[in-house]
PDB file of N, CA and C in Angstrom:
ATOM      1  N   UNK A   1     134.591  93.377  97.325  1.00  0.00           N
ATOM      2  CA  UNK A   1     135.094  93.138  98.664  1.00  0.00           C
ATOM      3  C   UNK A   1     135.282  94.465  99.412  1.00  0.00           C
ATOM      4  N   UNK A   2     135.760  95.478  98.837  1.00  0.00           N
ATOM      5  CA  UNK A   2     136.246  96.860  99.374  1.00  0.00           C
ATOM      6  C   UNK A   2     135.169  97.386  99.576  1.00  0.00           C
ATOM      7  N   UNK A   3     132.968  97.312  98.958  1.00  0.00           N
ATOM      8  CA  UNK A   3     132.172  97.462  99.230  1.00  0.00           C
ATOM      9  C   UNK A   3     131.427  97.222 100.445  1.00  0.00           C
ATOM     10  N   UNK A   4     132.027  95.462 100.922  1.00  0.00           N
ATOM     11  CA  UNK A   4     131.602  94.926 102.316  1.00  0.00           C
ATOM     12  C   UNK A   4     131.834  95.281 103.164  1.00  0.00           C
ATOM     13  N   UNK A   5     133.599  95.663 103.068  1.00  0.00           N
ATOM     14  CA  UNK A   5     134.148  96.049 104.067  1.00  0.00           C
ATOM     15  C   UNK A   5     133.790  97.613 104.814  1.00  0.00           C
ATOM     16  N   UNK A   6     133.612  98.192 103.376  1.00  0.00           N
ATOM     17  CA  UNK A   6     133.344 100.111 103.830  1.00  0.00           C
ATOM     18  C   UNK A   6     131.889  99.964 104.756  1.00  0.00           C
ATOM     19  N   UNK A   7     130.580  98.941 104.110  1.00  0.00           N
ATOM     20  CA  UNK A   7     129.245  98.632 104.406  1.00  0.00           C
ATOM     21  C   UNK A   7     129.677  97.905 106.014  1.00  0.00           C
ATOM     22  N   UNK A   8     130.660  97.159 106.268  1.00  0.00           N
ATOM     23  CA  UNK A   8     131.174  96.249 107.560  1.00  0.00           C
ATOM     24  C   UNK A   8     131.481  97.405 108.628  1.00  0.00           C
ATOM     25  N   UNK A   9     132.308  98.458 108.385  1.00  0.00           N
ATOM     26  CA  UNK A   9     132.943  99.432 109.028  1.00  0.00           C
ATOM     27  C   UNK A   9     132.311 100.143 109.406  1.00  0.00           C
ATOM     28  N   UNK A  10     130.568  99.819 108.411  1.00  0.00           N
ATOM     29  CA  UNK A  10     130.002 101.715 108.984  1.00  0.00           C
ATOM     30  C   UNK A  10     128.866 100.737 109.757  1.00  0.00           C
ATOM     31  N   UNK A  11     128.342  99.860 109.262  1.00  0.00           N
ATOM     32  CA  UNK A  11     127.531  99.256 110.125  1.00  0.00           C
ATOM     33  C   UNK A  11     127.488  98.107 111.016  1.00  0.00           C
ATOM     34  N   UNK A  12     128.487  97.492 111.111  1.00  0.00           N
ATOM     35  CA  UNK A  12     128.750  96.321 111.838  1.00  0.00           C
ATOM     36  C   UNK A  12     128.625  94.631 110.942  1.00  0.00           C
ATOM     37  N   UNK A  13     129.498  94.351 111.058  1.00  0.00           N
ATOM     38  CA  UNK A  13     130.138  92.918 110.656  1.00  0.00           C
ATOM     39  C   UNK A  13     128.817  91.899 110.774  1.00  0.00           C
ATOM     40  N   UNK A  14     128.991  90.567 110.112  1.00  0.00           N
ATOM     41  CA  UNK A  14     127.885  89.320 110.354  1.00  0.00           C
ATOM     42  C   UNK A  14     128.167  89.205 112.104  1.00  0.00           C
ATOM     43  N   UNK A  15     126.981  88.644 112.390  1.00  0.00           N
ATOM     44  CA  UNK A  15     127.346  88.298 113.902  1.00  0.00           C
ATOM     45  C   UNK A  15     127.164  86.527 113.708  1.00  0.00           C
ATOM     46  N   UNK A  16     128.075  86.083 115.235  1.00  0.00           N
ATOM     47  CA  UNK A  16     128.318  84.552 114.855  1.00  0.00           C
ATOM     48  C   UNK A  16     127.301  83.704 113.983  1.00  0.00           C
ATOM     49  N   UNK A  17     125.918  83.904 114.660  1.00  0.00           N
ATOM     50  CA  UNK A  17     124.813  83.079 113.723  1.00  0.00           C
ATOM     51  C   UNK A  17     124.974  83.296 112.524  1.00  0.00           C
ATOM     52  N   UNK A  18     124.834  84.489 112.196  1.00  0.00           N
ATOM     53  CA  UNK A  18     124.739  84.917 110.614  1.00  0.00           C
ATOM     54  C   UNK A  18     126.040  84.155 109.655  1.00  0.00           C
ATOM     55  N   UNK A  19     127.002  84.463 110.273  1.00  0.00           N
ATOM     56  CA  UNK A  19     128.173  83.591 110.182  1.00  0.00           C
ATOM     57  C   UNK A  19     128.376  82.037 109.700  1.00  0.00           C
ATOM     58  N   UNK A  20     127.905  81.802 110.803  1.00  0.00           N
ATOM     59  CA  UNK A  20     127.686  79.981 111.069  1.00  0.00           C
ATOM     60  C   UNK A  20     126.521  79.435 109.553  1.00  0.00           C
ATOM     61  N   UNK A  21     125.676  80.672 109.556  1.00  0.00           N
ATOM     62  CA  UNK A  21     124.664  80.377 108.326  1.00  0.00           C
ATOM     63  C   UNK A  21     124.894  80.343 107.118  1.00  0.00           C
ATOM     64  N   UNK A  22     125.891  81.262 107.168  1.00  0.00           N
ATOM     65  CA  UNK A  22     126.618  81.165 105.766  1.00  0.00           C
ATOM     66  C   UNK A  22     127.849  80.224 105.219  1.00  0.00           C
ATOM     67  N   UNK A  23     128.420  79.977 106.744  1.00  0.00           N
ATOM     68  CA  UNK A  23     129.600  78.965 106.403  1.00  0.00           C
ATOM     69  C   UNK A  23     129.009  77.331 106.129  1.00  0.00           C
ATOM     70  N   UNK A  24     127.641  77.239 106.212  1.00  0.00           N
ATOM     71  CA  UNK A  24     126.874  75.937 106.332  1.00  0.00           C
ATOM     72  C   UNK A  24     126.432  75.571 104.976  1.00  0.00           C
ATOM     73  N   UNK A  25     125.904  77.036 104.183  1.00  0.00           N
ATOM     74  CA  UNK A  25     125.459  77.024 103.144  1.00  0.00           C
ATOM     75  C   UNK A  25     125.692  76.437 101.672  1.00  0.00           C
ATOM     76  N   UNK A  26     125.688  75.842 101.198  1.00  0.00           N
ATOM     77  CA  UNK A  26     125.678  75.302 100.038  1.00  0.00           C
ATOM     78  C   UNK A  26     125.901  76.039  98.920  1.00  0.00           C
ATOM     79  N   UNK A  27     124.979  77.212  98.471  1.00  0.00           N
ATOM     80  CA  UNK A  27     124.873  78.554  97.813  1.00  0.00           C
ATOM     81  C   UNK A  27     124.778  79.486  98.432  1.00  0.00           C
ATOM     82  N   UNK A  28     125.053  80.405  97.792  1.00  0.00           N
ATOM     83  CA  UNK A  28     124.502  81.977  98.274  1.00  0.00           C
ATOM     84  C   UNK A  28     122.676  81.837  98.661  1.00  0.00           C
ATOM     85  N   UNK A  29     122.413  81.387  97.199  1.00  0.00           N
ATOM     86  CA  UNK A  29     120.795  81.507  97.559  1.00  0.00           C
ATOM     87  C   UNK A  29     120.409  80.518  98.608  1.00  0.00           C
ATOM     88  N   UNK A  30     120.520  79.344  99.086  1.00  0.00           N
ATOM     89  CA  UNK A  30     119.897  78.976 100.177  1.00  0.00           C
ATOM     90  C   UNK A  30     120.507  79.606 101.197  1.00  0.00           C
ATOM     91  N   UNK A  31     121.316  79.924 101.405  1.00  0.00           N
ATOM     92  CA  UNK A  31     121.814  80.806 102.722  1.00  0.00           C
ATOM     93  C   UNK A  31     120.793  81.968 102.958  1.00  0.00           C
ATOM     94  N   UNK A  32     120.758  83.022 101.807  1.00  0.00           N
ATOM     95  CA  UNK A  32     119.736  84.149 101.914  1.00  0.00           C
ATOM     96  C   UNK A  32     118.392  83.388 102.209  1.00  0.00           C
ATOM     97  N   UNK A  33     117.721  82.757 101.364  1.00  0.00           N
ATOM     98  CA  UNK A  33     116.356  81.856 101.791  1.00  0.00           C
ATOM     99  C   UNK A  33     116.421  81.613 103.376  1.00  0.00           C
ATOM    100  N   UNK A  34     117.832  80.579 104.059  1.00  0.00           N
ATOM    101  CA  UNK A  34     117.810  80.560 105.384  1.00  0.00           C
ATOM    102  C   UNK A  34     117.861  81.509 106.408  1.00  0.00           C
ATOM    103  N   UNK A  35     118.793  82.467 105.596  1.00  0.00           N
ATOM    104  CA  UNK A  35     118.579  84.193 106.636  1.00  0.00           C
ATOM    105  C   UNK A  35     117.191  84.633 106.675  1.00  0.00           C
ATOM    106  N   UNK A  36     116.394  84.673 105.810  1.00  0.00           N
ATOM    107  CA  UNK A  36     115.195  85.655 106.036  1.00  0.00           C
ATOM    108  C   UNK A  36     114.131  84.898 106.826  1.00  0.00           C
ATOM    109  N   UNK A  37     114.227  83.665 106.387  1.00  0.00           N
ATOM    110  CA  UNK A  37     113.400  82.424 107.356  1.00  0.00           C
ATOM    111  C   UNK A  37     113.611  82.900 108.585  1.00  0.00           C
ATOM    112  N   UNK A  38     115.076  82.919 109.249  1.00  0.00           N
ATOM    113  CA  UNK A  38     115.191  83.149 110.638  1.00  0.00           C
ATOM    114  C   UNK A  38     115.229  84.517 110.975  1.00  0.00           C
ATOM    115  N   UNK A  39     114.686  85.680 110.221  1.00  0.00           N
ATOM    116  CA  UNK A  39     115.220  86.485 110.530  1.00  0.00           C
ATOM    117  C   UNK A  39     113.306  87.355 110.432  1.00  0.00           C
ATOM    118  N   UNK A  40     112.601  86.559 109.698  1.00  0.00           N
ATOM    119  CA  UNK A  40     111.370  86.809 109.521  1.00  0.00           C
ATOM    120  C   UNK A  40     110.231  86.534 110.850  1.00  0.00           C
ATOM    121  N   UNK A  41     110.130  88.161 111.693  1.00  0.00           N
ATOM    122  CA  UNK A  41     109.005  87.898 112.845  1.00  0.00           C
ATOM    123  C   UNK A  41     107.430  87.986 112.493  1.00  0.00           C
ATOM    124  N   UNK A  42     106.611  87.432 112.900  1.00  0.00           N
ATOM    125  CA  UNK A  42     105.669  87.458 112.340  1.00  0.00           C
ATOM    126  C   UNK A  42     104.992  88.270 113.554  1.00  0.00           C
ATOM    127  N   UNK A  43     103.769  88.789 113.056  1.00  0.00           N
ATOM    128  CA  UNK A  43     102.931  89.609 113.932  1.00  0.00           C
ATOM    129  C   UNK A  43     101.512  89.301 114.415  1.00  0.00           C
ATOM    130  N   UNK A  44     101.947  89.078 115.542  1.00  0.00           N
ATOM    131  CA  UNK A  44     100.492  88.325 116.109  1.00  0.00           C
ATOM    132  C   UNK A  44      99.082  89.495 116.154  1.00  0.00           C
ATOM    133  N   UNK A  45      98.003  89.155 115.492  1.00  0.00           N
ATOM    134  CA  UNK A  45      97.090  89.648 114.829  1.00  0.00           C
ATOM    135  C   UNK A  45      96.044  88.843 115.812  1.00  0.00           C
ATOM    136  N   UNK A  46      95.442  89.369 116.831  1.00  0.00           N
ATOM    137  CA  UNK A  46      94.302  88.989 117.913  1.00  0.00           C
ATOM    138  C   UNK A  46      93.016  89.788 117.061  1.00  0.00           C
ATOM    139  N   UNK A  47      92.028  88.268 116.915  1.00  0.00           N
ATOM    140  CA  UNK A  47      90.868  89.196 116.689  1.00  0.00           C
ATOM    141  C   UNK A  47      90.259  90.220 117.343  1.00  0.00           C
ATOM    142  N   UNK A  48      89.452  90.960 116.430  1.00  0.00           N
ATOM    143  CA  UNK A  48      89.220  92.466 116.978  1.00  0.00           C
ATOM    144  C   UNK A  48      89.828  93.428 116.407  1.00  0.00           C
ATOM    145  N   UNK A  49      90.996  93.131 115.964  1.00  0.00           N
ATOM    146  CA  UNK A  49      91.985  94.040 115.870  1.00  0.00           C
ATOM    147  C   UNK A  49      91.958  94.571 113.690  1.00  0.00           C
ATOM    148  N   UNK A  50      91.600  95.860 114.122  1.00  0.00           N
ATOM    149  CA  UNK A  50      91.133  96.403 112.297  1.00  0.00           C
ATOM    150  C   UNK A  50      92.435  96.806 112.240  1.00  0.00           C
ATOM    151  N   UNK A  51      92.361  96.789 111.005  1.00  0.00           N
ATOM    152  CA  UNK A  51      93.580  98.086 110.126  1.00  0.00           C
ATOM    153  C   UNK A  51      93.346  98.159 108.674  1.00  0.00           C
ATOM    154  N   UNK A  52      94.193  99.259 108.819  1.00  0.00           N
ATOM    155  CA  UNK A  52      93.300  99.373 107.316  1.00  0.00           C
ATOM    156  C   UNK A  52      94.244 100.040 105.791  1.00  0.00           C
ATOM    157  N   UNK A  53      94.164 100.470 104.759  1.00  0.00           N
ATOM    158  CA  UNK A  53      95.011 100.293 103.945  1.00  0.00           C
ATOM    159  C   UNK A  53      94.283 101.115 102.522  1.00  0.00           C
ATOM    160  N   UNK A  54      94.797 102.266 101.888  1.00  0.00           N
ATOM    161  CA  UNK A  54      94.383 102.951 101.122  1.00  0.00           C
ATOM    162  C   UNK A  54      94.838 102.454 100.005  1.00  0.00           C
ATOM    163  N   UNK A  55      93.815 101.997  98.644  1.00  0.00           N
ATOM    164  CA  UNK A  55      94.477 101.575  97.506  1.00  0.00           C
ATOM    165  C   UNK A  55      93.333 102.448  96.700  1.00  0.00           C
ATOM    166  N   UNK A  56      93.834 102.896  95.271  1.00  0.00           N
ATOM    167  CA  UNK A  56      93.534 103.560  94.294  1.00  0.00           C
ATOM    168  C   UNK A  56      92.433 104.775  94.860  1.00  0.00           C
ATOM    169  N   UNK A  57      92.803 105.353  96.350  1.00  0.00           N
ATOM    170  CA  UNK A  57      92.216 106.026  96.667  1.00  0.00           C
ATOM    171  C   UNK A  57      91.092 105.848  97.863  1.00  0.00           C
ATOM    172  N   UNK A  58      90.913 104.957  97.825  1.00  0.00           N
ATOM    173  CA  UNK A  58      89.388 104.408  98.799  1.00  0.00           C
ATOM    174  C   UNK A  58      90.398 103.684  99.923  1.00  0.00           C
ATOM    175  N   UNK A  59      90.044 103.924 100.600  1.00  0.00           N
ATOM    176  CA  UNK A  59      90.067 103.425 102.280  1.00  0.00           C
ATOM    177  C   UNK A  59      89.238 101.722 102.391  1.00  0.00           C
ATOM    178  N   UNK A  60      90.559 101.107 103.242  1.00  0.00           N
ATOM    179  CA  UNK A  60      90.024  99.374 103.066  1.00  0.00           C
ATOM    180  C   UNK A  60      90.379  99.555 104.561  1.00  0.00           C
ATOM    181  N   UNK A  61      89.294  98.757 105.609  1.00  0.00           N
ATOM    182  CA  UNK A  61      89.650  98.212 106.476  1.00  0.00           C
ATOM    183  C   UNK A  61      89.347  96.735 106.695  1.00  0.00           C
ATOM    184  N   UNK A  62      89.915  96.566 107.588  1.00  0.00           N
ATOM    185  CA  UNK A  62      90.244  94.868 107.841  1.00  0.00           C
ATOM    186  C   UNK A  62      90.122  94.483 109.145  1.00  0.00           C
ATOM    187  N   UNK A  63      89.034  93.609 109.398  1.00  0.00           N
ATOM    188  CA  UNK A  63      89.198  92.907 111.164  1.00  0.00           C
ATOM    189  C   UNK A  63      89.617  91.349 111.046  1.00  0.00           C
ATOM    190  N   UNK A  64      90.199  91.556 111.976  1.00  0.00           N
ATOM    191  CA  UNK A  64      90.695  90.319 112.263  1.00  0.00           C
ATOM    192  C   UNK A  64      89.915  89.178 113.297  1.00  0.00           C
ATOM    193  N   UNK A  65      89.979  88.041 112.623  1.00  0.00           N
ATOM    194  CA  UNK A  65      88.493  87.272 113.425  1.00  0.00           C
ATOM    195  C   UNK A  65      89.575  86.535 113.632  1.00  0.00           C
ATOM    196  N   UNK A  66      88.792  84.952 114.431  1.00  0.00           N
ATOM    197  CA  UNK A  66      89.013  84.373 115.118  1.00  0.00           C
ATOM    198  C   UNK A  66      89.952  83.289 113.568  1.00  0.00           C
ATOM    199  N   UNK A  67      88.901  83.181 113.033  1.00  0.00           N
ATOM    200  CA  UNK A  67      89.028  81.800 111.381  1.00  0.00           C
ATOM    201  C   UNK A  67      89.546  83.229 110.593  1.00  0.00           C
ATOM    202  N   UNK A  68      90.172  83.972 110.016  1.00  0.00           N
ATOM    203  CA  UNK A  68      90.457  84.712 109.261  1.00  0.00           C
ATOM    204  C   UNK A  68      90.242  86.415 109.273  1.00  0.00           C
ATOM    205  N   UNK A  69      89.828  86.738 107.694  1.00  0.00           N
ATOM    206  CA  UNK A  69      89.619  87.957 107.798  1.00  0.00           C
ATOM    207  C   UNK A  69      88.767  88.916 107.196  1.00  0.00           C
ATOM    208  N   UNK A  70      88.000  89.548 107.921  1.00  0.00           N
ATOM    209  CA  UNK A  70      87.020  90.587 107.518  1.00  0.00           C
ATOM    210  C   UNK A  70      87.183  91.761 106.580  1.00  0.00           C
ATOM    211  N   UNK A  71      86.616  91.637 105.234  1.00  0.00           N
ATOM    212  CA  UNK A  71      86.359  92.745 104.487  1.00  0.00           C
ATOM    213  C   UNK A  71      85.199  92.738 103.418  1.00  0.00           C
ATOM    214  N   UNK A  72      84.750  93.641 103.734  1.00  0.00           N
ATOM    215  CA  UNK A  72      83.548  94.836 102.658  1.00  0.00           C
ATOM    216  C   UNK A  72      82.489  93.227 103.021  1.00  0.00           C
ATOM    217  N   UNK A  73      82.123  92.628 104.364  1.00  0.00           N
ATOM    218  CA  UNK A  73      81.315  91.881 104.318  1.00  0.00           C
ATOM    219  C   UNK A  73      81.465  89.938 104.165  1.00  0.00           C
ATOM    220  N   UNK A  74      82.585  89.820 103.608  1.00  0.00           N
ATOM    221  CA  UNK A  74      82.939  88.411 103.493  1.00  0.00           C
ATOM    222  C   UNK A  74      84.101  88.113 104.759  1.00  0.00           C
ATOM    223  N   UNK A  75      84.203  87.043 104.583  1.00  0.00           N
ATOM    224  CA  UNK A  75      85.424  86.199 105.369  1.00  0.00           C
ATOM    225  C   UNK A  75      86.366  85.616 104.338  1.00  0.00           C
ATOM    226  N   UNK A  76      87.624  86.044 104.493  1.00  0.00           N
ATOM    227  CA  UNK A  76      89.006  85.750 104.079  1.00  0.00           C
ATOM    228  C   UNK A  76      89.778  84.433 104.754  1.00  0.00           C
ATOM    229  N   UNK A  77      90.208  83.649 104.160  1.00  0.00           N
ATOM    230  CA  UNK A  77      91.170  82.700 105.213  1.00  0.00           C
ATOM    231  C   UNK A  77      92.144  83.669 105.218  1.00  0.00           C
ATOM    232  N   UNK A  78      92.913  84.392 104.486  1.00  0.00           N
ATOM    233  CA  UNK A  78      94.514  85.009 104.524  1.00  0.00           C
ATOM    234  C   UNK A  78      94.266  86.622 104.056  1.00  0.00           C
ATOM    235  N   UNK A  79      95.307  87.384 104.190  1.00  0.00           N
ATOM    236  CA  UNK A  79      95.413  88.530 103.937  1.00  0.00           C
ATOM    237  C   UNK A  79      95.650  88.689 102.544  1.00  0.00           C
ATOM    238  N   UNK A  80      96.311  87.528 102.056  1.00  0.00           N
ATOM    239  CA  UNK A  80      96.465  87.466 100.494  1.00  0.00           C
ATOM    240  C   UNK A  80      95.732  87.560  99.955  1.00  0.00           C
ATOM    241  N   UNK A  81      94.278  87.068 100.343  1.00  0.00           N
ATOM    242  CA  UNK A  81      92.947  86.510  99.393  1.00  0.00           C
ATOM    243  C   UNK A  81      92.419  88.070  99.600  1.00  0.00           C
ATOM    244  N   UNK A  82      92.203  88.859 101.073  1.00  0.00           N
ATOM    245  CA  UNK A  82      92.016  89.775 100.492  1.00  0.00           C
ATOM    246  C   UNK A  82      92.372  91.031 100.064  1.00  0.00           C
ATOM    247  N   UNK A  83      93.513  90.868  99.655  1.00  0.00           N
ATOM    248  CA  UNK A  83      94.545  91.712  99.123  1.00  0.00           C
ATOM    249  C   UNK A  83      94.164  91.821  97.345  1.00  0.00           C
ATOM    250  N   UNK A  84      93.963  89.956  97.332  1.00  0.00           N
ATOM    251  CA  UNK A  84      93.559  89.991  95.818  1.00  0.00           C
ATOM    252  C   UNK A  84      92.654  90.606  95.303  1.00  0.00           C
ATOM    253  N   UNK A  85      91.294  90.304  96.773  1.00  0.00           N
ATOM    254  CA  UNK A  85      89.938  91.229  96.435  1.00  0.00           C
ATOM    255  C   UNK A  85      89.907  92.683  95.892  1.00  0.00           C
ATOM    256  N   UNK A  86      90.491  93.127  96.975  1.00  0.00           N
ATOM    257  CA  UNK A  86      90.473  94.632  96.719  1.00  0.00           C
ATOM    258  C   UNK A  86      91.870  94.937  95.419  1.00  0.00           C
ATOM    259  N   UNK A  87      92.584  94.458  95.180  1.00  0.00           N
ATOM    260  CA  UNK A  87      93.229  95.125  93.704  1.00  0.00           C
ATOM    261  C   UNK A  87      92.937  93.802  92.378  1.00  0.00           C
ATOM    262  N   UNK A  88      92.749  92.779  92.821  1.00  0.00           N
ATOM    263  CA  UNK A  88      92.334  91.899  91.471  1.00  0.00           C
ATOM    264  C   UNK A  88      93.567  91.257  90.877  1.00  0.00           C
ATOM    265  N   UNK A  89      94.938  92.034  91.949  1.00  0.00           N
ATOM    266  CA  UNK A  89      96.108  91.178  91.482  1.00  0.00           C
ATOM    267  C   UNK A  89      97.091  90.295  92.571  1.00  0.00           C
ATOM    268  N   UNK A  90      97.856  89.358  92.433  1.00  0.00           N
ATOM    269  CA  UNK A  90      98.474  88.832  93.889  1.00  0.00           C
ATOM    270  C   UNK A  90      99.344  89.604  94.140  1.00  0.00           C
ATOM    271  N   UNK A  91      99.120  89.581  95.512  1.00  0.00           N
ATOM    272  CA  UNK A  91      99.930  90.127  96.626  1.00  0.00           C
ATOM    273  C   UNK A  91     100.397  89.285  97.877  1.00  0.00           C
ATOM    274  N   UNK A  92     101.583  89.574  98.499  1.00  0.00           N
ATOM    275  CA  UNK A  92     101.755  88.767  99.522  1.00  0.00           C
ATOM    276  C   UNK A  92     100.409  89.983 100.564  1.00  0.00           C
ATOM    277  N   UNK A  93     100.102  89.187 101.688  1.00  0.00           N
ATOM    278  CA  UNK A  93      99.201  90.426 102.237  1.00  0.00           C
ATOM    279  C   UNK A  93      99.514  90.658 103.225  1.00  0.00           C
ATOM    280  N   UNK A  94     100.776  90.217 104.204  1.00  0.00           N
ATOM    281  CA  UNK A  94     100.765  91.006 105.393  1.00  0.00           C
ATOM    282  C   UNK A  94     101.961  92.145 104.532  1.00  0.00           C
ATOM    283  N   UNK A  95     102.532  91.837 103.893  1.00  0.00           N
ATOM    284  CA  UNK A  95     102.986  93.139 102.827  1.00  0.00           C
ATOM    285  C   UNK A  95     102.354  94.349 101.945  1.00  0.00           C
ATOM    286  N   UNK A  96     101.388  93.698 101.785  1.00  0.00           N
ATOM    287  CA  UNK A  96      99.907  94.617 100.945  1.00  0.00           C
ATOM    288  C   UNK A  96      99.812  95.858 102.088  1.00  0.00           C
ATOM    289  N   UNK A  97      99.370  94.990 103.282  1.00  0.00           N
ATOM    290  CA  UNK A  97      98.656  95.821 104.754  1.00  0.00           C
ATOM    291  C   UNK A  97      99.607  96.582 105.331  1.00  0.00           C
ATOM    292  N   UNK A  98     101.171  96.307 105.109  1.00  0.00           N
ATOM    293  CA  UNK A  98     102.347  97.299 106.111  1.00  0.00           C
ATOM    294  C   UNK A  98     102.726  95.997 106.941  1.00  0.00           C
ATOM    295  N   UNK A  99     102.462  94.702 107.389  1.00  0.00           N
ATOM    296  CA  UNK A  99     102.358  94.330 108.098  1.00  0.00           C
ATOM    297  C   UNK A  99     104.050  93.459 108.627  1.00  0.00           C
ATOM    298  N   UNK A 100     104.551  93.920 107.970  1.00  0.00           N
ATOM    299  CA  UNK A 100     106.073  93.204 107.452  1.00  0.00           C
ATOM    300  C   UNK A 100     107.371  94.420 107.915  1.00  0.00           C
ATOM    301  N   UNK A 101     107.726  93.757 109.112  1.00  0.00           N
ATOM    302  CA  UNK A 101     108.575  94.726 110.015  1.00  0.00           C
ATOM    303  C   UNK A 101     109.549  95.194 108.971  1.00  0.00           C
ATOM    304  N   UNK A 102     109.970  96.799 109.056  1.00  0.00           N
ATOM    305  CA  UNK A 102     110.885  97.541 108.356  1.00  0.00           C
ATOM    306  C   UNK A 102     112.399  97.310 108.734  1.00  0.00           C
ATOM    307  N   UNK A 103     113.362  97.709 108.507  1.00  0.00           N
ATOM    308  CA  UNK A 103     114.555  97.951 108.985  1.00  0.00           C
ATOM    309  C   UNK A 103     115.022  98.903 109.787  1.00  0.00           C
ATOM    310  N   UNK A 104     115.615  98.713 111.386  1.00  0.00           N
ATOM    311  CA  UNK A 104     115.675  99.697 112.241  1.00  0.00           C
ATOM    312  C   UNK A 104     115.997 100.880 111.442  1.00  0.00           C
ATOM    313  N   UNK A 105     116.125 102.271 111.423  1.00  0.00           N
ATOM    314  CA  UNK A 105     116.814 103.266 111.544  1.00  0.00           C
ATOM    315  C   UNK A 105     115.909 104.304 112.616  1.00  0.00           C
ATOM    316  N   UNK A 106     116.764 105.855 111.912  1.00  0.00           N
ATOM    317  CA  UNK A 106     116.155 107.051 113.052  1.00  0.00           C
ATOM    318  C   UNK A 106     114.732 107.183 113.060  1.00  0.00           C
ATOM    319  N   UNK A 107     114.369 106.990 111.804  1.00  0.00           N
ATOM    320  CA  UNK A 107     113.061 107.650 111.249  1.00  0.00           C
ATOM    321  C   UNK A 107     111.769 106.291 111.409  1.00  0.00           C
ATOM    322  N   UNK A 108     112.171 105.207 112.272  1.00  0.00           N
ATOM    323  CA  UNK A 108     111.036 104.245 112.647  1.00  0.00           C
ATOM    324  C   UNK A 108     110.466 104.687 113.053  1.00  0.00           C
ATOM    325  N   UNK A 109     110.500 105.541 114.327  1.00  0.00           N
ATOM    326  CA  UNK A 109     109.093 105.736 115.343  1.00  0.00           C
ATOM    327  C   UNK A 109     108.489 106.550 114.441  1.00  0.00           C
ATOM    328  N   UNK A 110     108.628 107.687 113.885  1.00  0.00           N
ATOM    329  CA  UNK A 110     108.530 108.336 113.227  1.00  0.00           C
ATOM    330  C   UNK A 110     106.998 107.522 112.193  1.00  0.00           C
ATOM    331  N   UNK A 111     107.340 106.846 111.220  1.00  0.00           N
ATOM    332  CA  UNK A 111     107.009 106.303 110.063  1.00  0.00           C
ATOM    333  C   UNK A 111     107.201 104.639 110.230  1.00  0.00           C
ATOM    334  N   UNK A 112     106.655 103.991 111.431  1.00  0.00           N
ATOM    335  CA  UNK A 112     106.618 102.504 111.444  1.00  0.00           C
ATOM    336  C   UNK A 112     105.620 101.607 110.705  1.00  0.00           C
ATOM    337  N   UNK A 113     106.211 100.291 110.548  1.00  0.00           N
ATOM    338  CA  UNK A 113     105.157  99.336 109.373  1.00  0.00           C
ATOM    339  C   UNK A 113     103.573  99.162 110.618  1.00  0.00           C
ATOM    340  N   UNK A 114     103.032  99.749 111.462  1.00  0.00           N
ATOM    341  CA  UNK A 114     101.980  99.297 112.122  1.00  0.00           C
ATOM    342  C   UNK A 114     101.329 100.666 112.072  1.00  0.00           C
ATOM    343  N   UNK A 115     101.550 101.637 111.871  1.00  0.00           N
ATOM    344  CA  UNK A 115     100.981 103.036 112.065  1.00  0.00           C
ATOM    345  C   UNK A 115      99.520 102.844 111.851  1.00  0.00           C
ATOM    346  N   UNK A 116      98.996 101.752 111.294  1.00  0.00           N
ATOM    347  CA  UNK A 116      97.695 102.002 110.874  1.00  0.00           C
ATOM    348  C   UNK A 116      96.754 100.805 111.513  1.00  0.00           C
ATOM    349  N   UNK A 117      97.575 100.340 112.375  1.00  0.00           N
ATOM    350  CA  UNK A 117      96.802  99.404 112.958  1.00  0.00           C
ATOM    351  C   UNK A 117      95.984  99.804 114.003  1.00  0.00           C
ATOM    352  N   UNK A 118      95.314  99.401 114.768  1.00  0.00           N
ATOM    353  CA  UNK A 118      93.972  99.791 115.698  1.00  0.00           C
ATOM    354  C   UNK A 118      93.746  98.544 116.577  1.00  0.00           C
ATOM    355  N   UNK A 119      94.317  98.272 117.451  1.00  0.00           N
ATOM    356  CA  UNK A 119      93.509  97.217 118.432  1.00  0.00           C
ATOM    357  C   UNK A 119      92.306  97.564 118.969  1.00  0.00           C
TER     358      UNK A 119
END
């Protein structure tokens, strides 16, 4: 409790929603499941639009089509599938790519989850 509070003091308290979400909750864990649901923006990805993503050294880029997604020549329905391609193991893939907004601080502009995107 004396952890929340020091973490409450330096950064600011639940706000009402967050609140209301937790006082609704059943468990801890569906509450967290319901926080990230609502708290999860997704990033609108217009075809055309490459980016790209360095794994075991080699440079991957990625376009984004109309039905899915472009790499080394095939069509992807999801970023997952080709996330799998290029390492052979699962991945969520707008996480693979950066594509999964960070947590504000100083050093965002700096070092943001899109740096490598290209419209």
């Amino acid at each position: 409790m004396v952890a929340y509070r020091l973490q409450a003091d330096r950064y600011g308290d639940l706000d009402d929603e967050n609140r209301r979400l937790l006082d609704h909750s059943e468990t801890p864990e569906k509450a967290a499941r319901r926080a990230l649901g609502s708290t999860r923006r997704s990033i609108e990805l217009r075809p055309g639009t490459v980016f790209s993503r360095e794994w075991n050294g080699q440079m991957h880029q990625v376009t984004v089509l109309a039905n899915g997604f472009a790499w080394n020549g095939k069509t992807y329905p999801s970023l997952s599938k080709v996330a799998f391609a290029i390492t052979g193991g699962r991945w969520n893939g707008p996480r693979f790519f950066g594509l999964r907004e960070c947590p504000r601080h100083e050093d965002h502009d700096k070092v943001g989850p899109l740096r490598d995107l290209h419209p």
